[in-house]
N, C-alpha and C. Protein backbone atom coordinates (compact mmCIF):
# COMPACT_ATOMS: atom_id res chain seq x y z
N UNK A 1 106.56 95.13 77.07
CA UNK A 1 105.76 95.87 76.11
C UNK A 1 106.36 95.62 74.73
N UNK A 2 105.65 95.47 73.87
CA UNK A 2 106.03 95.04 72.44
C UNK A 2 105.95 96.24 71.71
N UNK A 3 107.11 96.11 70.37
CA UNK A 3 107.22 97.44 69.56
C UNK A 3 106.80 96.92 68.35
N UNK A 4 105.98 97.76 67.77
CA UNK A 4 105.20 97.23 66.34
C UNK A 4 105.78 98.70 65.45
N UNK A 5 105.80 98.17 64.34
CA UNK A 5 105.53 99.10 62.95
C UNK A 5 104.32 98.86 61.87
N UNK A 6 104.45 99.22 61.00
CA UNK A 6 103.66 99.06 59.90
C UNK A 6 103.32 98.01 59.11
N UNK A 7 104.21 97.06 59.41
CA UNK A 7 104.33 95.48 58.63
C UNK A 7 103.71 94.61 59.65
N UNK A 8 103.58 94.88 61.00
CA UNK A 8 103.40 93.51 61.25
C UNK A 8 102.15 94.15 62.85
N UNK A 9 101.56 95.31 62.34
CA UNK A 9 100.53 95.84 63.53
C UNK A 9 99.28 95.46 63.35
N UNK A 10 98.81 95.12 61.86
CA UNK A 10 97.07 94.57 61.50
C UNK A 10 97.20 93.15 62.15
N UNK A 11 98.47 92.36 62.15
CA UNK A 11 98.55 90.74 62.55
C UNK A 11 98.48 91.06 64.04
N UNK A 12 98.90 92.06 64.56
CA UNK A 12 99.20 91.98 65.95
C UNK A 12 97.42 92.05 66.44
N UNK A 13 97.08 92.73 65.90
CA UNK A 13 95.70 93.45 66.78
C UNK A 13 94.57 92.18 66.36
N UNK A 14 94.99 91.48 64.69
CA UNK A 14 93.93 90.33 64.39
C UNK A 14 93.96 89.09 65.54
N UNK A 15 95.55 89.21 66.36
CA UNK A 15 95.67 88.03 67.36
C UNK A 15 95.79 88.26 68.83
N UNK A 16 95.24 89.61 68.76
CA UNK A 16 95.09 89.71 70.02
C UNK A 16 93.51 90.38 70.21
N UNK A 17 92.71 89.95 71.42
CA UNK A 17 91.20 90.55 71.68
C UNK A 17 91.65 92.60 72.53
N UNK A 18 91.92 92.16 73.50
CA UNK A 18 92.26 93.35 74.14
C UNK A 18 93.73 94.50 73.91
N UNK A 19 93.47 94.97 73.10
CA UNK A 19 94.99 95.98 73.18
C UNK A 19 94.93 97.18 73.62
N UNK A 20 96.17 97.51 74.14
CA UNK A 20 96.24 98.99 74.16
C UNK A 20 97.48 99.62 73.87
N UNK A 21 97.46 100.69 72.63
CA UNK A 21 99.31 100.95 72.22
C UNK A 21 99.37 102.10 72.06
N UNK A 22 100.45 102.55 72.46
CA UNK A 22 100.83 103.73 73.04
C UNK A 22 101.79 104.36 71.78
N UNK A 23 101.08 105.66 70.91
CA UNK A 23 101.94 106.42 69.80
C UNK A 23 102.56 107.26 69.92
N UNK A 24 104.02 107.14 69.70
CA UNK A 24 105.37 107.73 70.14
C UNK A 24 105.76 108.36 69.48
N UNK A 25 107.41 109.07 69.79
CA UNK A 25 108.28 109.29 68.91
C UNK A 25 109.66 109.47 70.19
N UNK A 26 110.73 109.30 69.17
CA UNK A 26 111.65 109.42 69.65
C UNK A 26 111.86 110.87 70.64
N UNK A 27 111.76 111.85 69.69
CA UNK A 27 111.68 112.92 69.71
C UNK A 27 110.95 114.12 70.86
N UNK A 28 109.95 113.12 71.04
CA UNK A 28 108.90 113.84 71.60
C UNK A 28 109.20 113.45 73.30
N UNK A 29 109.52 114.94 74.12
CA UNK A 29 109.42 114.90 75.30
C UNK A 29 108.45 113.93 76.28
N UNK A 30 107.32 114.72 76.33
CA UNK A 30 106.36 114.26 77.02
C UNK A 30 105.92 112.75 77.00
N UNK A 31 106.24 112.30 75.68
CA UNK A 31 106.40 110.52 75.62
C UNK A 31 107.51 109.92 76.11
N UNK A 32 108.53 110.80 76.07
CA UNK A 32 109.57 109.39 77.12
C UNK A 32 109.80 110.05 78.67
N UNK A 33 108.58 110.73 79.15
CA UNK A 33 108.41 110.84 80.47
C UNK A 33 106.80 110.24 80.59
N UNK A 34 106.33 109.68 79.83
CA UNK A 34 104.45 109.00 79.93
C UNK A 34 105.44 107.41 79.50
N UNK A 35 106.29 107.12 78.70
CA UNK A 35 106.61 105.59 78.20
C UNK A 35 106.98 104.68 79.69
N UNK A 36 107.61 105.34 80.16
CA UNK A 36 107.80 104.58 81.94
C UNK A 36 106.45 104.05 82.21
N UNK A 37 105.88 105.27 82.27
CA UNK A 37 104.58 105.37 83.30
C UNK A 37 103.23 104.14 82.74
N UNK A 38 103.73 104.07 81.36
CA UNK A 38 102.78 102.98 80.72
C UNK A 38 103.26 101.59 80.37
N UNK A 39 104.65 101.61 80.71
CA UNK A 39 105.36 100.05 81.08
C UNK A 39 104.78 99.46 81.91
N UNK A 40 104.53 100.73 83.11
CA UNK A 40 104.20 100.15 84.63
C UNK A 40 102.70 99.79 84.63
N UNK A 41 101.99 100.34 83.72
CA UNK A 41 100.33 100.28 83.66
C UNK A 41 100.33 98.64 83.12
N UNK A 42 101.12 98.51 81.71
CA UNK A 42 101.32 97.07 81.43
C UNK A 42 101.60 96.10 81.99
N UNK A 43 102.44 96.35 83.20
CA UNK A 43 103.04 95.00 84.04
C UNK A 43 101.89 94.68 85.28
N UNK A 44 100.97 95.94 85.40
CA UNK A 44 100.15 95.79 86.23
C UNK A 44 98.52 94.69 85.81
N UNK A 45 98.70 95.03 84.36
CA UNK A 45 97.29 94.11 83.75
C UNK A 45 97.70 92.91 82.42
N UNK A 46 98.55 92.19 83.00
CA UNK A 46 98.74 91.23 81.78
C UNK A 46 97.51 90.44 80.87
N UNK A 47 96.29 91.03 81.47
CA UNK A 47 95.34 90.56 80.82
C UNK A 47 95.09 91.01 79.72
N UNK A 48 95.55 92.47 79.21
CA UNK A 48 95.54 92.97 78.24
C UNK A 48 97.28 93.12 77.86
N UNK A 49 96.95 93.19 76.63
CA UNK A 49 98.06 93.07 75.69
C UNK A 49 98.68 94.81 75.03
N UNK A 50 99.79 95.09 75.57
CA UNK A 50 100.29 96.77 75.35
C UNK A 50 101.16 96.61 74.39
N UNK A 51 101.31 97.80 73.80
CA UNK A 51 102.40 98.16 72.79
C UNK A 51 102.99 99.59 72.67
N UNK A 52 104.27 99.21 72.19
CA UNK A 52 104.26 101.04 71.84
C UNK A 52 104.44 101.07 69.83
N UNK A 53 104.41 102.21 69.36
CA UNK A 53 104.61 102.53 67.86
C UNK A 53 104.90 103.48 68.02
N UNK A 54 106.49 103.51 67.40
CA UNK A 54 106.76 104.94 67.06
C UNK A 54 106.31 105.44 65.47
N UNK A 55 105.83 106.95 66.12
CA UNK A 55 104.78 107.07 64.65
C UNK A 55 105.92 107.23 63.46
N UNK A 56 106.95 107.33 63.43
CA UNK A 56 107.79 107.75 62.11
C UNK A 56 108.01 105.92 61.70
N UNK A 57 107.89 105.44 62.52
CA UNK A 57 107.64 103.52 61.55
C UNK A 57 106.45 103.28 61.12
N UNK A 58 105.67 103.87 61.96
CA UNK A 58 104.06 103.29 61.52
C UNK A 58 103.13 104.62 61.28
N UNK A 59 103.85 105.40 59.94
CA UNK A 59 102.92 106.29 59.53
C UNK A 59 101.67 105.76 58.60
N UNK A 60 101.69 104.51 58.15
CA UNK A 60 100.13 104.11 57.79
C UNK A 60 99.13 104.05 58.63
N UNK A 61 100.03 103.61 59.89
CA UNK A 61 98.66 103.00 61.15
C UNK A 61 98.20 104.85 61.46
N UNK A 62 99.36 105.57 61.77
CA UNK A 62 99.20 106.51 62.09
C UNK A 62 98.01 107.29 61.41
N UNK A 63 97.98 107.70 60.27
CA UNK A 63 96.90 108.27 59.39
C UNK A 63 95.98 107.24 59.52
N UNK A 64 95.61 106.13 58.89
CA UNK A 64 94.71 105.47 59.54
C UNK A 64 93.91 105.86 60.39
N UNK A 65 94.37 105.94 61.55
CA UNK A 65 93.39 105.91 62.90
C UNK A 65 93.52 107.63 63.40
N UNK A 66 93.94 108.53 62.38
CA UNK A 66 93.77 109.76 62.33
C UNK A 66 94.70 110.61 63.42
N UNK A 67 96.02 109.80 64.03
CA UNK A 67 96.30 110.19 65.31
C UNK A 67 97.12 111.79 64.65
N UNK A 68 97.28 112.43 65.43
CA UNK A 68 97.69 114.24 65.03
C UNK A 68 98.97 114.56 65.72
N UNK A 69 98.67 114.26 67.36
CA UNK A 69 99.65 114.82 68.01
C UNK A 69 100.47 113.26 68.80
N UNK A 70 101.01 113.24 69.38
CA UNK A 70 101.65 112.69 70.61
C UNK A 70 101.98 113.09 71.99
N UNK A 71 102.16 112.61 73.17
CA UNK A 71 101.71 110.83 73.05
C UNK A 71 100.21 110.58 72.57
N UNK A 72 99.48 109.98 72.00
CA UNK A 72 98.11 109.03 71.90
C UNK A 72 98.41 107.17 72.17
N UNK A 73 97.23 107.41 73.62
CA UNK A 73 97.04 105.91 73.34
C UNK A 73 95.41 105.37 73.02
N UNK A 74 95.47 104.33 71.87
CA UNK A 74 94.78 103.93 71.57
C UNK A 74 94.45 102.71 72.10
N UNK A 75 92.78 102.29 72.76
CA UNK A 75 92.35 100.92 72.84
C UNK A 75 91.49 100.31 71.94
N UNK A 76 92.08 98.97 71.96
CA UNK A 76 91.06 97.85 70.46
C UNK A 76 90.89 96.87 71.23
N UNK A 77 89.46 96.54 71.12
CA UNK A 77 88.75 95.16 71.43
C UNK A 77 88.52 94.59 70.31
N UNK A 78 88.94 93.49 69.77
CA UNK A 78 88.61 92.35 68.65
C UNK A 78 88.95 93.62 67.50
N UNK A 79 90.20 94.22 67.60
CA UNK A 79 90.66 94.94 66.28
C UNK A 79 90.03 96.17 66.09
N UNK A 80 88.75 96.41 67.12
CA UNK A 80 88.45 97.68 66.27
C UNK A 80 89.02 98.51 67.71
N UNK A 81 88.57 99.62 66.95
CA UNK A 81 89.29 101.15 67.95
C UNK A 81 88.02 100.92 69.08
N UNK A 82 88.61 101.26 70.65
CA UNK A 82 87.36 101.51 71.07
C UNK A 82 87.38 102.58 71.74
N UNK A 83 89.00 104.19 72.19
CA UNK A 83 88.91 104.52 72.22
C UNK A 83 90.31 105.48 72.30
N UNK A 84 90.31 106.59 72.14
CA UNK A 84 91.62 107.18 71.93
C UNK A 84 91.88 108.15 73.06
N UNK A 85 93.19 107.86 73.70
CA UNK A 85 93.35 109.80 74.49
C UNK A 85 94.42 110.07 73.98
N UNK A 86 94.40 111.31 73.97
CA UNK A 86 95.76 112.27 73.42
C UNK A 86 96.36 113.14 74.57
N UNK A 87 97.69 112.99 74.93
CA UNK A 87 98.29 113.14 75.49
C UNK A 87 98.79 112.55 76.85
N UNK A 88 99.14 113.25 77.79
CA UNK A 88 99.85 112.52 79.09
C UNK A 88 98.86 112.29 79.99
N UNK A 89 97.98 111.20 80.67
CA UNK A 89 96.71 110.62 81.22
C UNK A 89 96.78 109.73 81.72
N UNK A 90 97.52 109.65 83.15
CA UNK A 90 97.47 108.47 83.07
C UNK A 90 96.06 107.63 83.82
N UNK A 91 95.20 108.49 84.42
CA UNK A 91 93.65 108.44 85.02
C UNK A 91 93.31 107.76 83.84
N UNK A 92 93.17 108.56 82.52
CA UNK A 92 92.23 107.99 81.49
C UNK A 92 92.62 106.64 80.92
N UNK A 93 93.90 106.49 80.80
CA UNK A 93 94.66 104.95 80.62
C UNK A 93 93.93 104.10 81.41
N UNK A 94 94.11 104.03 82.83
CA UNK A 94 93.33 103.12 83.86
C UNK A 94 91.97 103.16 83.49
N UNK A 95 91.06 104.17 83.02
CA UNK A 95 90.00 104.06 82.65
C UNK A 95 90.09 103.11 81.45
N UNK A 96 90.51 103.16 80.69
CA UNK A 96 90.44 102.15 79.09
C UNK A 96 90.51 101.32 79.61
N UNK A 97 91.49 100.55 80.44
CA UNK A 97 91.99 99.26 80.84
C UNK A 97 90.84 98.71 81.59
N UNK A 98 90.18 99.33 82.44
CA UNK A 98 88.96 98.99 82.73
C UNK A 98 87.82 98.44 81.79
N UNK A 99 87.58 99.92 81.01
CA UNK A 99 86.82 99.53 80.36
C UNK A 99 86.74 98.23 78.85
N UNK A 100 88.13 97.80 78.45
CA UNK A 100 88.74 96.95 78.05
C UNK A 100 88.02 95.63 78.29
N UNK A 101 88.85 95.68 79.91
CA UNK A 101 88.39 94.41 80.56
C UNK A 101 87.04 93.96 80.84
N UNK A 102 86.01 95.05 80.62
CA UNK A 102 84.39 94.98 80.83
C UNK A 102 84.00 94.32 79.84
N UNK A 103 84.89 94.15 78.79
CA UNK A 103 84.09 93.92 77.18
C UNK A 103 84.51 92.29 77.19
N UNK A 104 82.93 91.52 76.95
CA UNK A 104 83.22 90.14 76.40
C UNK A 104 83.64 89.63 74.95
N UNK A 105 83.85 89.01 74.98
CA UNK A 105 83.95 88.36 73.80
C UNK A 105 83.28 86.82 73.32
């Protein structure tokens, strides 16, 4: 799983079709008991491309895409958002990844 910040996350998402990245913090409980759980979601679909951001590096992306609380993971097909969950999910994760993989290009 790849770690992005603020400098180098618009290049990441312009070169990749399918993403899905997972918004962190050090700090925050419930994300480093969901960060395991979404390593393992990643190693399971190399077809799509995962990340994590911790939001205190990437507070532009963060406001940006309006995220509030943590964990949020966000999915992008061809850069744009296609959908957000907030909090610990990991049902709804497998759902994105699905629905991810449904989308042509």
């Amino acid at each position: 799983m790849i770690t992005h910040n603020d400098d180098n996350i618009d290049k990441f998402l312009d070169e990749n079709t399918r993403v899905i990245i997972l918004f962190g913090a050090t700090w925050c409980g419930p994300c480093k008991v969901f960060k395991p759980k979404f390593q393992t979601i990643s190693e399971a679909n190399p077809d799509i491309v995962f990340a994590y951001c911790d939001i205190d590096d990437t507070r532009d992306t963060v406001t940006d895409l309006g995220i509030q609380s943590v964990p949020t993971v966000v999915g992008f097909f061809d850069g744009i958002e296609v959908e957000s969950i907030v909090g610990v999910n990991i049902d709804k994760v497998n759902v994105l990844v699905e629905k991810l993989r449904s989308k042509s290009t």
